[in-house]
N, C-alpha and C. Protein backbone atom coordinates (compact mmCIF):
# COMPACT_ATOMS: atom_id res chain seq x y z
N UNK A 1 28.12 -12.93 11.10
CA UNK A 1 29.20 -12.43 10.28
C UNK A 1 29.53 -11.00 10.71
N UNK A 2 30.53 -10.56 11.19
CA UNK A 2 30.76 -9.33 11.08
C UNK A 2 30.85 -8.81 10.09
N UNK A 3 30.48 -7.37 10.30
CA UNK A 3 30.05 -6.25 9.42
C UNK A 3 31.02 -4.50 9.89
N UNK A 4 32.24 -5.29 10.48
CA UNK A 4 32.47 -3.77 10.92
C UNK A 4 33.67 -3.05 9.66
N UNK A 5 33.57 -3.85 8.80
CA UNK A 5 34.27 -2.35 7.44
C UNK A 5 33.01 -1.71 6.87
N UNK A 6 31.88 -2.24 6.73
CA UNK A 6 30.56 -1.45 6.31
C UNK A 6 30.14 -0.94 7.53
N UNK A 7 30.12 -0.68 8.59
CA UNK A 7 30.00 -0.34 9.50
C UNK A 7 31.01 1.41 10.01
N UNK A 8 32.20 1.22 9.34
CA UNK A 8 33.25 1.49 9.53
C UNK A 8 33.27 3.04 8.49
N UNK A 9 32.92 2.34 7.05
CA UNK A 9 32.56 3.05 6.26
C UNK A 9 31.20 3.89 5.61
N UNK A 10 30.13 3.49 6.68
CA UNK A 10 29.26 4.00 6.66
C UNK A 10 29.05 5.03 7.56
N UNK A 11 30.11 4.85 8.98
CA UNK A 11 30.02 6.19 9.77
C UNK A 11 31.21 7.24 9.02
N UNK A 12 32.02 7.19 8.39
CA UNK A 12 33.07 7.96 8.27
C UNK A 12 32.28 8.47 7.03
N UNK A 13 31.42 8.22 6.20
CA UNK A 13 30.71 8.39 4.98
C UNK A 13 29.57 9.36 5.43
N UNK A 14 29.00 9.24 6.61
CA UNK A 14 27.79 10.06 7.28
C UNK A 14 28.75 11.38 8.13
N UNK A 15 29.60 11.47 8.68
CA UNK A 15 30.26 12.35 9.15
C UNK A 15 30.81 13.08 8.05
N UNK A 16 31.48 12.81 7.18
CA UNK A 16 31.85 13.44 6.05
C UNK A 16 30.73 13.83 4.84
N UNK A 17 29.70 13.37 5.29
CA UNK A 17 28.33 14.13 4.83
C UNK A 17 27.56 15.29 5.45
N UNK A 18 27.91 14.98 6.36
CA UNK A 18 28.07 15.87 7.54
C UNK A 18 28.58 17.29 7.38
N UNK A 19 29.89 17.27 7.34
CA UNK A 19 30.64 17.93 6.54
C UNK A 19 30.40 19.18 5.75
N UNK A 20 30.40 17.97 4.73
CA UNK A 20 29.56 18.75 3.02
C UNK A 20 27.89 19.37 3.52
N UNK A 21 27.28 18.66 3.92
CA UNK A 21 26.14 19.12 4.52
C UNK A 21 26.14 20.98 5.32
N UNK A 22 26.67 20.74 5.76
CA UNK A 22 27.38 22.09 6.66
C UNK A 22 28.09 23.13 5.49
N UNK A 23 28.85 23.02 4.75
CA UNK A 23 29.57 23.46 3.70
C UNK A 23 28.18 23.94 3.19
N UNK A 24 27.22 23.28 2.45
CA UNK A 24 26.28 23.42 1.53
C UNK A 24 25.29 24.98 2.35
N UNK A 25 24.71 24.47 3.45
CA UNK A 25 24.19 25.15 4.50
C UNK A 25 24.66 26.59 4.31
N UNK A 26 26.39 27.00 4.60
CA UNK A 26 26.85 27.87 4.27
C UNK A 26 26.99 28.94 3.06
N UNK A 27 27.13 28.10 2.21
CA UNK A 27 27.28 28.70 0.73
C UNK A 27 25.60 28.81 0.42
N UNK A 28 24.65 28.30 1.05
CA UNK A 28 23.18 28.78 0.71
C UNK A 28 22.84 29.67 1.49
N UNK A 29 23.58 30.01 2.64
CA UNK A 29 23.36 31.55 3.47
C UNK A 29 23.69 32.52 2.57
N UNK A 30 25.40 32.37 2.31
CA UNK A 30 25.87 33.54 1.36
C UNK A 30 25.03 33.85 -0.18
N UNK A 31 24.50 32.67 -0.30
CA UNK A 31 23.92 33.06 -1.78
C UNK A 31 22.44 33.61 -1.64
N UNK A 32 21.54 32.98 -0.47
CA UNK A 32 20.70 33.82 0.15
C UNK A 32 20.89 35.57 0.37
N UNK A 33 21.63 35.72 1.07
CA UNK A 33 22.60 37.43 1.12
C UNK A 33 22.38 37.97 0.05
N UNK A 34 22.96 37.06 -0.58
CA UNK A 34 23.70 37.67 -2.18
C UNK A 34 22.44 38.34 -3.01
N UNK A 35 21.61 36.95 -3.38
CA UNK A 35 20.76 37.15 -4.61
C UNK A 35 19.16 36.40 -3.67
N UNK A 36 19.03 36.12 -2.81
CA UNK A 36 17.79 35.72 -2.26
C UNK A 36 17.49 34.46 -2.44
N UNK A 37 17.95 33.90 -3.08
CA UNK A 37 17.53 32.23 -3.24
C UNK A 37 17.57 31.46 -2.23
N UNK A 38 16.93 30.53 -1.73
CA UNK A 38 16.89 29.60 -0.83
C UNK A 38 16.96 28.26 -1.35
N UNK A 39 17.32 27.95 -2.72
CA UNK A 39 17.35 26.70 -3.16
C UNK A 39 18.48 26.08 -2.39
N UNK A 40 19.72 26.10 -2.15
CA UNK A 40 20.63 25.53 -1.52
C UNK A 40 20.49 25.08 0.06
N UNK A 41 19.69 26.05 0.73
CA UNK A 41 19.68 25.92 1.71
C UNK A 41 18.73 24.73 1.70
N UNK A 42 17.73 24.12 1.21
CA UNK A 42 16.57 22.91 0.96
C UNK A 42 18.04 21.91 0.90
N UNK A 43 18.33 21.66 -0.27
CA UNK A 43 19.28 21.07 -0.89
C UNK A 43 20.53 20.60 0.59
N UNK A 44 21.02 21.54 1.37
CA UNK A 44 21.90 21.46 2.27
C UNK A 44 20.75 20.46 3.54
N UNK A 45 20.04 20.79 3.58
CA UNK A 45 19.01 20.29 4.37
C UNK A 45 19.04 18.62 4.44
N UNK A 46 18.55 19.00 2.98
CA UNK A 46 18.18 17.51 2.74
C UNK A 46 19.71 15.91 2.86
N UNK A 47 20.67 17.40 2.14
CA UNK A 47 21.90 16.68 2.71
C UNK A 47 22.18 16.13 4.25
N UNK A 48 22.01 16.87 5.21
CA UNK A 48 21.97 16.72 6.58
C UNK A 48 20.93 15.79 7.06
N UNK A 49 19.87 16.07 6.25
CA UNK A 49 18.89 14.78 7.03
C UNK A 49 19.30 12.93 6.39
N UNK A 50 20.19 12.75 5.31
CA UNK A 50 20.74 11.80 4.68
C UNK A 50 21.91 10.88 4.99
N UNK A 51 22.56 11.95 5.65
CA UNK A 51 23.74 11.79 6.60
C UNK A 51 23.41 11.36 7.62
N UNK A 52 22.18 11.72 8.20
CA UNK A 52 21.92 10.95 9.64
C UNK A 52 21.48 9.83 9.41
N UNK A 53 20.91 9.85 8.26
CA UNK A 53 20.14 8.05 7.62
C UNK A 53 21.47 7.11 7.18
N UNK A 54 22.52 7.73 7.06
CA UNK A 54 23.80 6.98 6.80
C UNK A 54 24.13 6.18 8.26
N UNK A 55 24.36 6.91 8.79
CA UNK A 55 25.00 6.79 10.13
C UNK A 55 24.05 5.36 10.85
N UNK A 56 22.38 6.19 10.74
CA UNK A 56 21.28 4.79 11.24
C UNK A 56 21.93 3.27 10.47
N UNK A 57 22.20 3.90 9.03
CA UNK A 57 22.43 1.96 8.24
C UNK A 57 23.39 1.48 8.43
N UNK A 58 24.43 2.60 9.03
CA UNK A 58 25.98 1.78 9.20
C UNK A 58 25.49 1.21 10.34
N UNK A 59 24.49 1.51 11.55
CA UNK A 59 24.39 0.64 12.92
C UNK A 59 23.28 -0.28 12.44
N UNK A 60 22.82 0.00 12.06
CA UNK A 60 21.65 -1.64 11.64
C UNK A 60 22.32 -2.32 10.71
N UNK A 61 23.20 -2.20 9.73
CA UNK A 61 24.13 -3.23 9.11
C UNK A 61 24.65 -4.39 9.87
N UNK A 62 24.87 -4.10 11.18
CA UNK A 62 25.58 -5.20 12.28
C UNK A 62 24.48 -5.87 12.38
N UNK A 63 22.92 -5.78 12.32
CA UNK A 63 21.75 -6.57 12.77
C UNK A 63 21.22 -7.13 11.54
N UNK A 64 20.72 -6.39 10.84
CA UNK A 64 20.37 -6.48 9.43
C UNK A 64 21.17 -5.88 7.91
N UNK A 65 21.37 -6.98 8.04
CA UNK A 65 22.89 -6.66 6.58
C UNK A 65 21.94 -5.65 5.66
N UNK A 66 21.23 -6.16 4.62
CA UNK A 66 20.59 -5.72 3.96
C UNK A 66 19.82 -4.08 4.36
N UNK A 67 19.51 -4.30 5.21
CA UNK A 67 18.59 -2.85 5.53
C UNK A 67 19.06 -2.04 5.79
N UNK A 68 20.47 -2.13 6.73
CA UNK A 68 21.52 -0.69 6.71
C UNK A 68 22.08 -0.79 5.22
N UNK A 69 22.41 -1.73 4.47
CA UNK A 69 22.80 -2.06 2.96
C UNK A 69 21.93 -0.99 2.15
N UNK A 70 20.81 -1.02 2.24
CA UNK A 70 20.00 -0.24 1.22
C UNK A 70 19.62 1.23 1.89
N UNK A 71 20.03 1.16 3.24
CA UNK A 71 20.11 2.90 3.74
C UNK A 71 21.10 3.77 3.16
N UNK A 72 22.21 2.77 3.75
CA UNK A 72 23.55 3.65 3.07
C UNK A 72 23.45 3.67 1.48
N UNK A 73 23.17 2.54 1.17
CA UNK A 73 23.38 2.97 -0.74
C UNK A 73 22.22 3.89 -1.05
N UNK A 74 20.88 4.22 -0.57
CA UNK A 74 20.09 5.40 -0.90
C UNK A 74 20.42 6.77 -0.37
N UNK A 75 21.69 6.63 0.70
CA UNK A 75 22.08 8.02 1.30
C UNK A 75 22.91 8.66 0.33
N UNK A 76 23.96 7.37 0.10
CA UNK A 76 25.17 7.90 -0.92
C UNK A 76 24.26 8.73 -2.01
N UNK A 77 23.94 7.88 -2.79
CA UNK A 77 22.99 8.63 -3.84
C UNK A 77 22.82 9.65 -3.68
N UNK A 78 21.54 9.96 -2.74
CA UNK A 78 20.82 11.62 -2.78
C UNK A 78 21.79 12.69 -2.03
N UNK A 79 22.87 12.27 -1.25
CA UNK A 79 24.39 12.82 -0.98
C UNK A 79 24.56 13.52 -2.12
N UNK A 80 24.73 12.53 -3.12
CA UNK A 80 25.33 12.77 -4.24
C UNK A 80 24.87 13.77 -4.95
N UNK A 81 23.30 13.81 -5.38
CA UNK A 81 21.95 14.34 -5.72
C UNK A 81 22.43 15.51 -5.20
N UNK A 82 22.14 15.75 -3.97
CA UNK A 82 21.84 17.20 -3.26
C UNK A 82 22.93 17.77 -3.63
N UNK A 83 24.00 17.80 -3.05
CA UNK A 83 25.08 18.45 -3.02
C UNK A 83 25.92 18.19 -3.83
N UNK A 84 25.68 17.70 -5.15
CA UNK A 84 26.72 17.11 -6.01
C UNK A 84 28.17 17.90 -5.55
N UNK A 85 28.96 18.32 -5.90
CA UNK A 85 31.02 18.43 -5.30
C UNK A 85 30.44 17.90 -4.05
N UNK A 86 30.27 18.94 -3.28
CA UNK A 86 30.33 18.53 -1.31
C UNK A 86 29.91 16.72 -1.17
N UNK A 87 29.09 16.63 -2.01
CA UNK A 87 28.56 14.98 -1.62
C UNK A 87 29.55 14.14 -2.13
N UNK A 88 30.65 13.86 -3.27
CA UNK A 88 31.19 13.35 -3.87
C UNK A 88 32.32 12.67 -3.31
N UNK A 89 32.70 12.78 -1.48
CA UNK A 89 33.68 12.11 -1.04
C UNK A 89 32.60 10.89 0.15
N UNK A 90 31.45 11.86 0.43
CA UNK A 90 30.35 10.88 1.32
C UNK A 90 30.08 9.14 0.67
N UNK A 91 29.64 10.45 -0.90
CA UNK A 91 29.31 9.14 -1.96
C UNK A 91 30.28 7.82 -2.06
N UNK A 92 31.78 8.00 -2.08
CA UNK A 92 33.17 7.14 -2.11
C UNK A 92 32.92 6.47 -1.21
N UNK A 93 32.50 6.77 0.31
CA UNK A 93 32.41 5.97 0.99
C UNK A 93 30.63 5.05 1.82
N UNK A 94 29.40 5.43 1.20
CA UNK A 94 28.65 5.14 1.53
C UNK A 94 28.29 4.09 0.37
N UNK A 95 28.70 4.35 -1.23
CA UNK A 95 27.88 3.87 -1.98
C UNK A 95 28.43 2.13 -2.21
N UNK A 96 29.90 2.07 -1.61
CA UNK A 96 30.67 0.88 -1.75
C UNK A 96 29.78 0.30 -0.41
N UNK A 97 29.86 0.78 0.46
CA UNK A 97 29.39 -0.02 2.03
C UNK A 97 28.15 -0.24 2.01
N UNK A 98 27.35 0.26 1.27
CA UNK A 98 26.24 0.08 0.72
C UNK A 98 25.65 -1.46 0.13
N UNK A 99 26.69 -1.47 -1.01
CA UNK A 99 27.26 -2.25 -2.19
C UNK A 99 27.30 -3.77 -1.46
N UNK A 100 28.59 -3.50 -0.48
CA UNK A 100 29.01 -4.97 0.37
C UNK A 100 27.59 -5.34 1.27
N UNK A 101 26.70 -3.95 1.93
CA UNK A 101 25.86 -4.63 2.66
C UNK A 101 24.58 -5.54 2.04
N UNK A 102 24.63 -4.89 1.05
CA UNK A 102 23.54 -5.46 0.31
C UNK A 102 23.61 -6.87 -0.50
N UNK A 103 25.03 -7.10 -1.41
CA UNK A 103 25.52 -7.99 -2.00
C UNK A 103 26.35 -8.76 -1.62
N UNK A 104 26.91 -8.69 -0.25
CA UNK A 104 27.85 -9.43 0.27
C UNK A 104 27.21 -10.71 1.19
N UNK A 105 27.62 -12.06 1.03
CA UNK A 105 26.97 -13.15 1.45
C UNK A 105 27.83 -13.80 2.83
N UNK A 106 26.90 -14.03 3.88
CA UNK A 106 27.40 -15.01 4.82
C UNK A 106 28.72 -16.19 4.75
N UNK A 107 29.65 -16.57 5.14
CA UNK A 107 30.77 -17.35 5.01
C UNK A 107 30.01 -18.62 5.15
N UNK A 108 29.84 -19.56 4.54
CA UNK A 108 29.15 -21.22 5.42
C UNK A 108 30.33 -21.56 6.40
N UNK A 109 29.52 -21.86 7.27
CA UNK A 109 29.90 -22.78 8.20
C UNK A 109 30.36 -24.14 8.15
N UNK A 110 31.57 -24.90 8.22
CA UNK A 110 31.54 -26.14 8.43
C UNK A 110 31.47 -26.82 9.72
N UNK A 111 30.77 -27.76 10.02
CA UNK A 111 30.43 -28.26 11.64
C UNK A 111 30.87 -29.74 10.78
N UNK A 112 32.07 -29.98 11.73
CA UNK A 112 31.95 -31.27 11.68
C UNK A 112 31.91 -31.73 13.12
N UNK A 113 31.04 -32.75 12.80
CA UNK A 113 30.59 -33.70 14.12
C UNK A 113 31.29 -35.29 14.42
């Protein structure tokens, strides 16, 4: 069965985590500067390492439905988690492709002989 709209939407969901990831990174430098905290910068981190786990489930979705299925829907999430705003367009598109990889069923085949 092809899999290339979860496929489709799981890379454009990891790049645009990506993104926000980078965004987050930034605004935890300036607030580092600012007032010393390093909480954002963890947080931006963790965003960036989630995004790359997106990207892995959108390519194992084509092999194993389910297992890129439950990558991307645990990326969207902690996307979401970490960076709540910045994560909130990743999330739109990882947590649906997620959704289809996990819950979406094979077409049967008819063979007639």
């Amino acid at each position: 069965m092809s899999r290339t709209t979860e496929m489709i939407l799981g890379i454009l969901g990891g790049l645009i985590g990506f993104g926000g990831a980078f965004m987050a990174l930034f605004m935890g430098a300036v607030d580092e500067a600012v007032s010393g905290s390093t909480e954002l910068n963890g947080l931006g981190t963790s965003a960036f390492l989630f995004s790359a786990l997106a990207i892995v489930g959108s390519i194992v979705v084509k092999f194993k439905a389910k297992l890129g299925g439950w990558l991307m829907l645990i990326s969207g999430v902690a996307i979401l988690i970490s960076i709540s705003l910045f994560g909130v367009v990743p999330a739109l598109f990882l947590i649906p492709a997620g959704l289809m990889g996990v819950i979406r069923k094979p077409k049967a085949q008819n063979i007639a002989a």
